[in-house]
Protein backbone atom coordinates (compact mmCIF):
# COMPACT_ATOMS: atom_id res chain seq x y z
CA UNK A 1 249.08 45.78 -3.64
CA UNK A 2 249.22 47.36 -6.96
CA UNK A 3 247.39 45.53 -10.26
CA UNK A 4 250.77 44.85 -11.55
CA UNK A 5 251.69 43.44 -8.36
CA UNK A 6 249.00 41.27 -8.20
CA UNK A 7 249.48 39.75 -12.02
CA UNK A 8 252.49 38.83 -11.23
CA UNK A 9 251.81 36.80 -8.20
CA UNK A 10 249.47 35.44 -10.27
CA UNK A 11 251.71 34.47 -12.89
CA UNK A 12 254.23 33.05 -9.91
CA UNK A 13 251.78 30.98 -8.64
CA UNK A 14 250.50 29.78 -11.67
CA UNK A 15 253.98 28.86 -12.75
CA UNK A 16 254.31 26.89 -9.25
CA UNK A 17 251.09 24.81 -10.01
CA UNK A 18 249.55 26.36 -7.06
CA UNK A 19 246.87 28.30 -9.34
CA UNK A 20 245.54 27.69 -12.64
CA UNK A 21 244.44 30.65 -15.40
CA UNK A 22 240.81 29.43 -15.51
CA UNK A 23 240.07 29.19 -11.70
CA UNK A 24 241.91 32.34 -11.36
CA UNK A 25 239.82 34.63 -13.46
CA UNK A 26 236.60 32.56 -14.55
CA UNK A 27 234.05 34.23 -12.65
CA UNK A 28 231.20 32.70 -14.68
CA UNK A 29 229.66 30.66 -12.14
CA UNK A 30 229.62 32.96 -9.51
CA UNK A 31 226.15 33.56 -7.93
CA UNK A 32 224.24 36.56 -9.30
CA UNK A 33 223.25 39.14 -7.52
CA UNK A 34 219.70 40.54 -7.33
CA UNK A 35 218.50 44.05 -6.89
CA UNK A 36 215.22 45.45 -5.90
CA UNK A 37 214.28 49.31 -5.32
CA UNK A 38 214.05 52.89 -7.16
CA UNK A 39 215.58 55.33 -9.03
CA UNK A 40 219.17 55.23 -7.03
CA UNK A 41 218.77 51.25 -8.15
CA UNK A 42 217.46 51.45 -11.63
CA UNK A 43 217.64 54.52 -13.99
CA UNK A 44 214.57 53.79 -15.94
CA UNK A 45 210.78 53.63 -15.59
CA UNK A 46 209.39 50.70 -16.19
CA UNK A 47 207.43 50.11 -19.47
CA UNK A 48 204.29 47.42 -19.67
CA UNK A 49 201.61 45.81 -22.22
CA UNK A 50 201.11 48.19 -24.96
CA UNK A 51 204.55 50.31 -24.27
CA UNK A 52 202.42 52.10 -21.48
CA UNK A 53 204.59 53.48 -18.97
CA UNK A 54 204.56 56.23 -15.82
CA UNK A 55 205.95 59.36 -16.74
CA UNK A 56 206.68 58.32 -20.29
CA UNK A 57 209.11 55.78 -19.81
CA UNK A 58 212.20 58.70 -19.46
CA UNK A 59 215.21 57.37 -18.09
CA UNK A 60 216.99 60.24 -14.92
CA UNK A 61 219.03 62.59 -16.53
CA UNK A 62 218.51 61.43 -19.53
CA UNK A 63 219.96 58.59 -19.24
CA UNK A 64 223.48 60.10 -18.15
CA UNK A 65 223.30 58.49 -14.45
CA UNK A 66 225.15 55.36 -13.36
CA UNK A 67 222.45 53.15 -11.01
CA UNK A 68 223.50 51.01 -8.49
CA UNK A 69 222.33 47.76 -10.84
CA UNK A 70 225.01 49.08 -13.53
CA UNK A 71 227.91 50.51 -10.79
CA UNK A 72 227.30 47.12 -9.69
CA UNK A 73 227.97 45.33 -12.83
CA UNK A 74 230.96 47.54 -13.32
CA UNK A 75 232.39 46.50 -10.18
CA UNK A 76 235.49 44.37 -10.23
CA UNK A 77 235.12 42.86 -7.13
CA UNK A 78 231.82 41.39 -8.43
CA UNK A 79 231.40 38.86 -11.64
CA UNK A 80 228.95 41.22 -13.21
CA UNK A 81 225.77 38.92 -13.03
CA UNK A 82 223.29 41.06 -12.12
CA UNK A 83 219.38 40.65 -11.93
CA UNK A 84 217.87 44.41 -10.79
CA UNK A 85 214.15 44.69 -11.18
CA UNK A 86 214.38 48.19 -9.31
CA UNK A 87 212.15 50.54 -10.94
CA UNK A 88 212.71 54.50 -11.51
CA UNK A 89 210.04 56.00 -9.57
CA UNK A 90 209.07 52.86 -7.39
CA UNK A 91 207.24 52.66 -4.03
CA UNK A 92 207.36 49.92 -1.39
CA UNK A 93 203.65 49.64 -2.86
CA UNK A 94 202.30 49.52 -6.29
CA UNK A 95 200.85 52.64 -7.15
CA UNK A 96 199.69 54.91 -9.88
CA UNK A 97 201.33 58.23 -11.00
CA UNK A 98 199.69 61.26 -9.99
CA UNK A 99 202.36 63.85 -11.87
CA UNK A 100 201.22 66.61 -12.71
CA UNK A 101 198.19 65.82 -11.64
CA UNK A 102 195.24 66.23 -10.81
CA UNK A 103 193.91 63.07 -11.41
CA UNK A 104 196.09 60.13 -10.36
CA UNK A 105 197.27 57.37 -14.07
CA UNK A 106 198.05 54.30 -14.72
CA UNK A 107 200.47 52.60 -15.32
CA UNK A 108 202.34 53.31 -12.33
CA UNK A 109 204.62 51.13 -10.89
CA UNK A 110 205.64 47.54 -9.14
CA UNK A 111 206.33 47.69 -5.35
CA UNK A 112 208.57 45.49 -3.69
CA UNK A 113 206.75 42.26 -3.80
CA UNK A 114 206.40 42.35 -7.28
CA UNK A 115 209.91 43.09 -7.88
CA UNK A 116 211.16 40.44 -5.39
CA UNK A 117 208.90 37.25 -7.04
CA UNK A 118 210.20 38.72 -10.41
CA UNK A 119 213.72 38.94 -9.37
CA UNK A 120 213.07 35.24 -7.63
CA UNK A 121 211.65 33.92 -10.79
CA UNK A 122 215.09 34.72 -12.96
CA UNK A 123 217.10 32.68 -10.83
CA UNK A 124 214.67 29.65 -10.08
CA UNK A 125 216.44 26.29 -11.09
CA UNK A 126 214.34 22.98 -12.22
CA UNK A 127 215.05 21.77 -9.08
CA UNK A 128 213.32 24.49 -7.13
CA UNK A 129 216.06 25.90 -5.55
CA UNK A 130 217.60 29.90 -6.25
CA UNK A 131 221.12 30.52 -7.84
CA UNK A 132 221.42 33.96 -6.12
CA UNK A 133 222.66 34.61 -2.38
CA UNK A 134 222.42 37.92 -1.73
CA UNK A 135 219.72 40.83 -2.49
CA UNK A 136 219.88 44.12 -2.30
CA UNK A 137 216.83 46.33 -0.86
CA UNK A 138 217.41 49.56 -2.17
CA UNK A 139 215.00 52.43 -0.17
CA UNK A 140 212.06 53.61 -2.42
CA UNK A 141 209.98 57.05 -2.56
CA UNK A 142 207.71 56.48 -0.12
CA UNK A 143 207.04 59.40 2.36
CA UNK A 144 209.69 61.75 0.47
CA UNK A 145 207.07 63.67 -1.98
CA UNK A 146 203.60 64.04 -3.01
CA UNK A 147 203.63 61.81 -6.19
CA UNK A 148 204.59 59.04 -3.64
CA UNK A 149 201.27 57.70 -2.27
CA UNK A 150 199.00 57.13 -5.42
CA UNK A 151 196.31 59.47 -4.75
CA UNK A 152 196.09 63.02 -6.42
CA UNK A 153 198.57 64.75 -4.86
CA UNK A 154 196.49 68.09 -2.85
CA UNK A 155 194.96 65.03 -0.74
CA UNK A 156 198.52 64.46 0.68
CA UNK A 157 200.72 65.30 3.38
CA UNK A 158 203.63 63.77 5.52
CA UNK A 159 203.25 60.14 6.57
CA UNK A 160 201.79 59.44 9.76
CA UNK A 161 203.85 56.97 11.72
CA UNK A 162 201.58 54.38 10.77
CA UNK A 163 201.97 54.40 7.30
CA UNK A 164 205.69 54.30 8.15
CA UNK A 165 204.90 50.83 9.67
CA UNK A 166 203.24 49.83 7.20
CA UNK A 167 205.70 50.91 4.24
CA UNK A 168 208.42 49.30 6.60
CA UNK A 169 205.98 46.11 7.12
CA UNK A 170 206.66 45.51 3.22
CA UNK A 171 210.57 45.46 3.84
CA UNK A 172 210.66 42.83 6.60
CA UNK A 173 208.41 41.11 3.70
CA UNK A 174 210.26 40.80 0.99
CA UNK A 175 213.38 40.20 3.41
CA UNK A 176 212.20 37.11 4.77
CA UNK A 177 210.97 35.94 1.62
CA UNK A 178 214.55 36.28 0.05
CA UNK A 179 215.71 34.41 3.37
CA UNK A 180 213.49 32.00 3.24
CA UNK A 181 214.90 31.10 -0.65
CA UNK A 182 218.17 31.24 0.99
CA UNK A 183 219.45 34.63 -0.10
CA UNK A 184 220.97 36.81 2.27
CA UNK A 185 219.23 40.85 2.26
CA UNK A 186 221.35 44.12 2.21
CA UNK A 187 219.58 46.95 3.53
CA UNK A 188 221.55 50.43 3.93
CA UNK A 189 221.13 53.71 6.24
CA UNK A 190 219.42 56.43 3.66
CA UNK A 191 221.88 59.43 2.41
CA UNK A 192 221.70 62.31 5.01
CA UNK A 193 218.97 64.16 4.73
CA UNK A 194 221.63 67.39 4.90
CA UNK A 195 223.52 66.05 1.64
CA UNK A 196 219.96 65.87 -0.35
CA UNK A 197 219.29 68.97 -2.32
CA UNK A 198 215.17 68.82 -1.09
CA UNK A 199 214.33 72.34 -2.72
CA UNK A 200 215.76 71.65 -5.94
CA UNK A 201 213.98 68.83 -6.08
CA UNK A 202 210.42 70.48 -5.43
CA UNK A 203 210.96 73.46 -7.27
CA UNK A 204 211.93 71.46 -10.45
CA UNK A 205 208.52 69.69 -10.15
CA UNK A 206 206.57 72.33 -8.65
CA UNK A 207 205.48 70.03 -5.42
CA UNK A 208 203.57 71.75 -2.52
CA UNK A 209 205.68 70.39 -0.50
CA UNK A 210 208.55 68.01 0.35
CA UNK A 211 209.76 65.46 3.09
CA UNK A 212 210.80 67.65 6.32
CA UNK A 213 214.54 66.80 8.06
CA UNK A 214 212.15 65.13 10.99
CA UNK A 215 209.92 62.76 9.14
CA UNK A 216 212.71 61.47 6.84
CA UNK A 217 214.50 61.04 9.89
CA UNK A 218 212.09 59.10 11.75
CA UNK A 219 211.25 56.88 8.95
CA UNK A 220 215.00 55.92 8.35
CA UNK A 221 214.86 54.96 12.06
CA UNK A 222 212.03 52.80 12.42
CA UNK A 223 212.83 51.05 9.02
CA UNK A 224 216.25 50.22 10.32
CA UNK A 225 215.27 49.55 13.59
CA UNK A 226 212.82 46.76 13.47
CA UNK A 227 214.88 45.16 10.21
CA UNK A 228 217.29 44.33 12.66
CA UNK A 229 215.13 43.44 14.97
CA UNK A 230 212.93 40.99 12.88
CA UNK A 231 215.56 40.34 10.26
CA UNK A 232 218.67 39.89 12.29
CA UNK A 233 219.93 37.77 9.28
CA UNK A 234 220.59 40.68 7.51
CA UNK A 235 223.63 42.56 6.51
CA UNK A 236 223.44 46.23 7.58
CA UNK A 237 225.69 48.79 5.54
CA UNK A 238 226.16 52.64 5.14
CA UNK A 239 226.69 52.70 1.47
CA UNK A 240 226.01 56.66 1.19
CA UNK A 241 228.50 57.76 3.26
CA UNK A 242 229.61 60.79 1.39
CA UNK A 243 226.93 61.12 -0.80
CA UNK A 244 226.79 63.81 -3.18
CA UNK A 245 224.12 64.54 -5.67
CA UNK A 246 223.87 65.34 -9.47
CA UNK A 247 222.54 68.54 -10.35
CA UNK A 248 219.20 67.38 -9.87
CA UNK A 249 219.70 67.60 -6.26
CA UNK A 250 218.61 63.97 -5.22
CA UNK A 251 220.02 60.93 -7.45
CA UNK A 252 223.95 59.96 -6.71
CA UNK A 253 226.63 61.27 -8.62
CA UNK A 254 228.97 59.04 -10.64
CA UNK A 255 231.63 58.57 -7.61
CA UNK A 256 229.31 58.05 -5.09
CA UNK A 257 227.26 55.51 -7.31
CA UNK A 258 230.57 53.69 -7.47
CA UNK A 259 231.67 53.83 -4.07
CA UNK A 260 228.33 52.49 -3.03
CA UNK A 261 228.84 49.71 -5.46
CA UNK A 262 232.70 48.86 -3.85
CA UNK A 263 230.69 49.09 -0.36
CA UNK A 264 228.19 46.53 -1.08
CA UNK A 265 230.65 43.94 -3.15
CA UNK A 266 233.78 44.13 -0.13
CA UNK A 267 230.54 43.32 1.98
CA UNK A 268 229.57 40.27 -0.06
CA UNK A 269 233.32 38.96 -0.12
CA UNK A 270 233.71 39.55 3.77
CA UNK A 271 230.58 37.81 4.30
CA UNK A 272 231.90 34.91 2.22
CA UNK A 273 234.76 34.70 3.92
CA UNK A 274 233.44 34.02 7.49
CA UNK A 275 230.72 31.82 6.50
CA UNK A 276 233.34 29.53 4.65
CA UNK A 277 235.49 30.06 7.96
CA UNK A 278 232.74 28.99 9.90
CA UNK A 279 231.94 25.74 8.01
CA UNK A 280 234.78 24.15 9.62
């Protein structure tokens, strides 16, 4: 059905009685969403006491990259309350910056359980309960580069499947937390490793090396794997199907930041849907 369509069924059924203007387009107390994750989430680095920040506070591309957090707001499907603590840069773990090295600096950045009981705190009522119902879990850098571990870089190499474990230990975390507060977690599959530029991305920072086809691989499996094991609660999406990157060779372009965005938010309304169908 077409937009024009639509207004005037609207305008029919307002006419009838059956639907008045403010119910039909007041969106203002619809829950917020939140948002926790890294660069595909947020565009910026975070900044902190003193207007420290990792990498100088620069924002990807500068600046001319749509996140998820602001695809999200943009979405019509969605009422444009938004809470995204994601942090440019971000591990599952707080960590310092060790670009360019050799030493490792601070500030560094939040991991996920910092973002989560910030994201928890903007939506906290007097009464102890949490405005928002659903959370997004974007995946961070962990495992994909050298600067991803907080130790100087030539002391690194692939993760070990333990340290996948234990990364993935943090996102059964911060999901049962959120369920716990009675918000509902989105997790999706990671891009293909295929439709990730990897060499553009390590020759532009000069990185020994770079996350090989069969660790990213393995890591996206047991991530996914025991979240739906442990969090069955869950909602489970492929929001970077047909991903294609900016020139940079990793972050989203501008269509498939917004595609993600209509993904996530026809999600949320389906989910809505059955559990009002299934309160009767």
């Amino acid at each position: 059905m077409t937009f024009l369509k639509k207004a005037k069924l609207l305008f029919m059924l307002t006419a009838l009685g059956t639907v008045t203007p403010t119910l039909a387009n007041d969106k203002s107390e619809e829950a917020p969403l939140l948002l926790i994750g890294a660069s595909f989430a947020n565009a910026t680095m975070p900044y902190f006491d003193n207007l420290q920040a990792p990498l100088g506070g620069i924002a990807i591309n500068g600046g001319r990259y749509l996140s998820l957090g602001n695809a999200l707001i943009r979405e019509r499907r969605l009422s444009g309350h938004l809470i995204n603590e994601g942090q440019a840069g971000a591990t599952t773990f707080d960590r310092l910056t060790c670009f360019p090295g050799p030493e490792c600096v601070g500030p560094g950045w939040e991991g996920y359980e910092k973002q989560l009981t910030k994201a928890l705190s903007r939506v906290k009522t007097a009464q102890g309960n949490y405005t928002a119902k659903y959370i997004v879990i974007i995946r961070g850098n962990d495992c994909n580069h050298p600067d991803a571990f907080g130790i100087p870089m030539a002391e690194t190499s692939e993760c070990s499947i333990e340290q996948m474990h234990q990364y993935t230990d943090t996102f059964v975390s911060v999901a049962k937390r959120a369920l716990a507060a009675g918000i509902t977690p989105i997790f999706s599959s990671p891009p293909k490793y295929e439709n990730i530029d990897w060499e553009t991305l390590r020759q532009r920072f000069n990185w020994p090396w770079i996350v090989s086809k069969e660790n990213y691989e393995q890591f996206a499996d047991i991530r996914l794997s025991r979240l739906r094991q442990e969090v069955p609660e869950a909602l489970f999406l492929n929001i970077w199907k047909g991903f294609t990157p900016m020139d940079d060779g990793l972050h989203p372009d501008r269509k498939t930041m917004q595609r993600a965005a209509k993904r996530i938010a026809k999600a949320i309304k389906r989910d809505q849907k059955h559990q009002s169908s299934t309160e009767y």
